[in-house]
Protein backbone atom coordinates (compact mmCIF):
# COMPACT_ATOMS: atom_id res chain seq x y z
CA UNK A 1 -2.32 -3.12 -14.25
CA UNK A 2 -4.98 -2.05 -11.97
CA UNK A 3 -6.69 1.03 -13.08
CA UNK A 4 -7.40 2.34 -10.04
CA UNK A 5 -3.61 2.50 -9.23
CA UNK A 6 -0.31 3.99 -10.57
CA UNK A 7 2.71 1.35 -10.04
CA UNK A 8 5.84 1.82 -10.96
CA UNK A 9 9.04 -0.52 -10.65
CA UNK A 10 12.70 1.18 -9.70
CA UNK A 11 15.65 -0.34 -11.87
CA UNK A 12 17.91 -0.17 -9.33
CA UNK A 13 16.26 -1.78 -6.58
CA UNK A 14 13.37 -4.59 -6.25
CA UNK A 15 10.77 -1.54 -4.47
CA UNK A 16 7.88 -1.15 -6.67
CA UNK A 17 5.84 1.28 -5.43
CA UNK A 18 2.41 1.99 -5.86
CA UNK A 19 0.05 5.53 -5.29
CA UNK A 20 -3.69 4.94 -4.33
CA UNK A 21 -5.81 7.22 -5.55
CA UNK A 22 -7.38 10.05 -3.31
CA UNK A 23 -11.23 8.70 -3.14
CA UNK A 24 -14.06 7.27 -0.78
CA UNK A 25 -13.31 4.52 1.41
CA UNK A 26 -14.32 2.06 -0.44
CA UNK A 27 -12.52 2.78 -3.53
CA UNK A 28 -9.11 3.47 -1.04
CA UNK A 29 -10.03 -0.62 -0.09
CA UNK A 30 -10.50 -1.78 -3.17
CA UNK A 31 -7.77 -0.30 -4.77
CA UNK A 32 -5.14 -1.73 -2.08
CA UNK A 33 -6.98 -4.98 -2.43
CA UNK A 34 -6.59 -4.95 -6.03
CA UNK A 35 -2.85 -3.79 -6.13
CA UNK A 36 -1.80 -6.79 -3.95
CA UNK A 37 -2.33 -9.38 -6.43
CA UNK A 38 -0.18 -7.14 -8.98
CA UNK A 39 2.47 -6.95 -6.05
CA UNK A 40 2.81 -10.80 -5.81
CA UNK A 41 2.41 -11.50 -9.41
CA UNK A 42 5.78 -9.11 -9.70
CA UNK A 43 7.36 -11.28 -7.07
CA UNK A 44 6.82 -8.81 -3.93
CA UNK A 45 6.28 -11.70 -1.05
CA UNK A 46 5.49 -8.31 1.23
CA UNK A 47 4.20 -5.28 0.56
CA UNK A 48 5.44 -1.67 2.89
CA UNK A 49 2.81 0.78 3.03
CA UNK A 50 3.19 4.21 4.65
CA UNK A 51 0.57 6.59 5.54
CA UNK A 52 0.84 10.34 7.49
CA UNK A 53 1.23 9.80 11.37
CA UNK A 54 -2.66 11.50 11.05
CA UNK A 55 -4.14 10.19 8.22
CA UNK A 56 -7.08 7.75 10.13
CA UNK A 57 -8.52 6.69 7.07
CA UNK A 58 -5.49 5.54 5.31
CA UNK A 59 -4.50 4.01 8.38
CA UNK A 60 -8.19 2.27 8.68
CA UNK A 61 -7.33 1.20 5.09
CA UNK A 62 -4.52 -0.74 5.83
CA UNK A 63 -5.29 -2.72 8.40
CA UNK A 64 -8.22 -3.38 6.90
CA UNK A 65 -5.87 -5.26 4.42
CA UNK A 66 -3.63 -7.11 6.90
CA UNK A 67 -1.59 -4.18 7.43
CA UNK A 68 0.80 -5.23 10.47
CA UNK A 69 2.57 -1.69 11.82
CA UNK A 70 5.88 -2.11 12.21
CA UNK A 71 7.12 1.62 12.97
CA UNK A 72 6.37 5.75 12.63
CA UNK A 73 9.06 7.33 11.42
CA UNK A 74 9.10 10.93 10.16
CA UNK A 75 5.29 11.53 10.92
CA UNK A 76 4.91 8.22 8.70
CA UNK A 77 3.02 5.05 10.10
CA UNK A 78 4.49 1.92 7.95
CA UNK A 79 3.30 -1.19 7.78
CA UNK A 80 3.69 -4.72 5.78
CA UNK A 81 1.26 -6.43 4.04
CA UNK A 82 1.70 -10.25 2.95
CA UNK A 83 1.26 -10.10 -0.41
């Protein structure tokens, strides 16, 4: 694992998901960037990230990673990212 990450997998479902850590932006980059590979080596084709409606650095995050939005829902952006 990553150690700038914290993944875990659900039993009863195929969602793993994974918390970035609260940092610069750089670090917020590079951790995504480095949890992706983890993601497809556990068989995760795509990847659904959410972020708070507000939260521009987050957001700038994620599509700096090939974030695609899909929806908001609940204050939440999410997006999928092609693992």
């Amino acid at each position: 694992m990553c150690s700038t990450t914290s993944c875990s997998t659900r039993a009863d479902t195929s969602a793993t998901a994974c918390v970035l850590p609260r940092a610069g932006a750089v670090t917020r980059q590079k951790a995504l960037q480095d949890a992706l590979p983890i993601a497809r080596q556990l068989g995760i084709d795509r990847a659904l990230v959410t972020c708070d409606e507000d939260n521009t650095a987050s957001r700038a995050t994620i599509e700096g990673n090939g974030g695609v939005h899909e929806d908001s829902r609940d204050g939440k952006r999410r997006y999928w990212i092609n693992t």
